[in-house]
PDB file of N, CA and C in Angstrom:
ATOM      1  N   UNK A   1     -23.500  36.512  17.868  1.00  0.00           N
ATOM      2  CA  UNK A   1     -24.489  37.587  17.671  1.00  0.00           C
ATOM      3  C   UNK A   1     -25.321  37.303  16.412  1.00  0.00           C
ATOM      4  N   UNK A   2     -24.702  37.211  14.952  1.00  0.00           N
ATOM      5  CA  UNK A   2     -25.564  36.907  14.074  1.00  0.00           C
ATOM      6  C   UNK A   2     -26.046  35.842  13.735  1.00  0.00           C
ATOM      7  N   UNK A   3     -25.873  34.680  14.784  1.00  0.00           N
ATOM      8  CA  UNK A   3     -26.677  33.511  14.751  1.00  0.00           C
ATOM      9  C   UNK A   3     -27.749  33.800  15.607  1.00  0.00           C
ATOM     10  N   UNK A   4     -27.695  34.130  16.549  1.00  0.00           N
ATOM     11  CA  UNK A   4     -28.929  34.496  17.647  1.00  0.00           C
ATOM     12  C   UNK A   4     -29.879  35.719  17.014  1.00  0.00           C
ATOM     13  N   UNK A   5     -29.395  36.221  15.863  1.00  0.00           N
ATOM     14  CA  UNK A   5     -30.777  37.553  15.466  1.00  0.00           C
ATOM     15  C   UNK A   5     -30.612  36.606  14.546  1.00  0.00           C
ATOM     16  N   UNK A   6     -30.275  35.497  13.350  1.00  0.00           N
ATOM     17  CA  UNK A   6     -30.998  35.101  12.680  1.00  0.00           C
ATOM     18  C   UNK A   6     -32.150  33.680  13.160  1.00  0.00           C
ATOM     19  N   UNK A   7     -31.728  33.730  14.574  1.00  0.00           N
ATOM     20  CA  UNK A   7     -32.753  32.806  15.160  1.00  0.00           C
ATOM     21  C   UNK A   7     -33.641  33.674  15.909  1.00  0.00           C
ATOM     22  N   UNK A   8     -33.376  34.603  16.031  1.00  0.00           N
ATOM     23  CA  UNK A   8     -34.898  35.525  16.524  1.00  0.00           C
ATOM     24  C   UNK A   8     -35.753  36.062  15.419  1.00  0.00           C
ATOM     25  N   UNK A   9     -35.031  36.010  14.375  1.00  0.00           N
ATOM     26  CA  UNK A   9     -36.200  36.142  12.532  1.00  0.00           C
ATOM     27  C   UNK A   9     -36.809  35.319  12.591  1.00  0.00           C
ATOM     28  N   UNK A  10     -35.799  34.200  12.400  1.00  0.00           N
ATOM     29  CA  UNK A  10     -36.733  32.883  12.132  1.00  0.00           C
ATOM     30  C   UNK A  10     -37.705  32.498  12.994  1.00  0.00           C
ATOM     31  N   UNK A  11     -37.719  32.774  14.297  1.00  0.00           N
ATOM     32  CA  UNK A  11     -39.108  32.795  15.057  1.00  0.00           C
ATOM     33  C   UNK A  11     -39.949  33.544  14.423  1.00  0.00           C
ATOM     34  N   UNK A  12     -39.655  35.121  14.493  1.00  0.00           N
ATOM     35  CA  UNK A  12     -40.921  36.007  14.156  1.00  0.00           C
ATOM     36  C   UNK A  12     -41.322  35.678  12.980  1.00  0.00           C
ATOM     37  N   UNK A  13     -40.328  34.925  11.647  1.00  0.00           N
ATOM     38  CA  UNK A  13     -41.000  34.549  10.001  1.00  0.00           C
ATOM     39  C   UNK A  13     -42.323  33.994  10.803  1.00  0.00           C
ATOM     40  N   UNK A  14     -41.727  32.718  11.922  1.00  0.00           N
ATOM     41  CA  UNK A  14     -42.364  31.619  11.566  1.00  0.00           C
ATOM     42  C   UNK A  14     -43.802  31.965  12.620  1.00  0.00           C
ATOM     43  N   UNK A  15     -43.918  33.047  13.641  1.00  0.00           N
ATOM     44  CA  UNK A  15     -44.816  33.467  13.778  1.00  0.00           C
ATOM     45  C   UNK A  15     -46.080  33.694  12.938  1.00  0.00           C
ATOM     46  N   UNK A  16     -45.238  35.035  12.007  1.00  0.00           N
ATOM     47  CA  UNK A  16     -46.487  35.635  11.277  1.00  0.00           C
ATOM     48  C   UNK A  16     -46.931  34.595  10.594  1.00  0.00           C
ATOM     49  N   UNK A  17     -45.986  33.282   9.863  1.00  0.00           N
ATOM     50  CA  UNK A  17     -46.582  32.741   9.334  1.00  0.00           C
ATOM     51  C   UNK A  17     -48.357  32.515   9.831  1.00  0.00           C
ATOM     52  N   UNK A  18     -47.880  32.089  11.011  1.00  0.00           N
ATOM     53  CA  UNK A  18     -48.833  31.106  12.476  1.00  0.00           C
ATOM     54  C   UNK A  18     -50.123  32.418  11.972  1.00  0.00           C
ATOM     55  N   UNK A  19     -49.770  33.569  12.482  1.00  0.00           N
ATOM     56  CA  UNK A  19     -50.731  34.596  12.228  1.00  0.00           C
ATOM     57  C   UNK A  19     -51.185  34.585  10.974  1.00  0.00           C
ATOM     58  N   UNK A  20     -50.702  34.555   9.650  1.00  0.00           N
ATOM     59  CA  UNK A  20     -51.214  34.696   8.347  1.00  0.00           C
ATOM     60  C   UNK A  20     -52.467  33.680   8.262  1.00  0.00           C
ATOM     61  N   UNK A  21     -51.650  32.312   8.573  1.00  0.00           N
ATOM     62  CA  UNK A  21     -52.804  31.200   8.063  1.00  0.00           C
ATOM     63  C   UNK A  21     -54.015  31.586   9.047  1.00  0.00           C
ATOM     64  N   UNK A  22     -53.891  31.840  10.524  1.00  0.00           N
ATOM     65  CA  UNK A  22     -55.276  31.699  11.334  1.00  0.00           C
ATOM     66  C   UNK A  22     -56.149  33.239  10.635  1.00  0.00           C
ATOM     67  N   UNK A  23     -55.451  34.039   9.952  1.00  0.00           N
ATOM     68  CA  UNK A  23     -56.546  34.828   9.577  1.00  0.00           C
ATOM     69  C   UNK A  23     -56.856  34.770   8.142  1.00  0.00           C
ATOM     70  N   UNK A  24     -55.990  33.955   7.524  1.00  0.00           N
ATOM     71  CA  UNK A  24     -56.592  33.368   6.160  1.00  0.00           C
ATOM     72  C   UNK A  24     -57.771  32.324   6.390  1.00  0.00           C
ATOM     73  N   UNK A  25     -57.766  31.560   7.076  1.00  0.00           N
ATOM     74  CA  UNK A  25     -58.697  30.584   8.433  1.00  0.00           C
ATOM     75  C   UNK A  25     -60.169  31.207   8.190  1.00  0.00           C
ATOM     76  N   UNK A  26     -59.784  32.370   9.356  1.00  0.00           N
ATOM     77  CA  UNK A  26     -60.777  33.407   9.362  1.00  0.00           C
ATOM     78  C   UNK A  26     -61.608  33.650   8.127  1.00  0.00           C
ATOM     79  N   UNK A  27     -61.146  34.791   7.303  1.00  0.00           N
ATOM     80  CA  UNK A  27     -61.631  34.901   6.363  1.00  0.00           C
ATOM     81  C   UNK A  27     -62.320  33.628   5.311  1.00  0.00           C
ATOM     82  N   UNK A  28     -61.746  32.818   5.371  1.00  0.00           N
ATOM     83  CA  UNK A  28     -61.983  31.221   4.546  1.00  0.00           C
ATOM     84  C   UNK A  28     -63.398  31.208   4.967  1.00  0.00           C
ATOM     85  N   UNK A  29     -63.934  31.410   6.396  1.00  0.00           N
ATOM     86  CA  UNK A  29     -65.309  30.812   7.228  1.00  0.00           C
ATOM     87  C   UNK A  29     -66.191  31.523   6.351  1.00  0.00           C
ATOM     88  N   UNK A  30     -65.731  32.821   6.807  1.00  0.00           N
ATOM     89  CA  UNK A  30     -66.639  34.005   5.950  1.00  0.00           C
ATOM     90  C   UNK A  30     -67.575  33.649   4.573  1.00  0.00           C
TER      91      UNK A  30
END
């Protein structure tokens, strides 16, 4: 159990990361 929810964090960290940079991206163009 607490290997499988700390591997479903570590997806979503490594999501938002994914999300942070493409709208730091974004803003950068601006």
């Amino acid at each position: 159990m607490k290997t499988k929810i700390g591997m479903a964090l570590n997806c979503l960290l490594h999501d938002a990361q994914k999300s942070l940079k493409i709208v730091k991206g974004n803003d950068h163009r601006k």
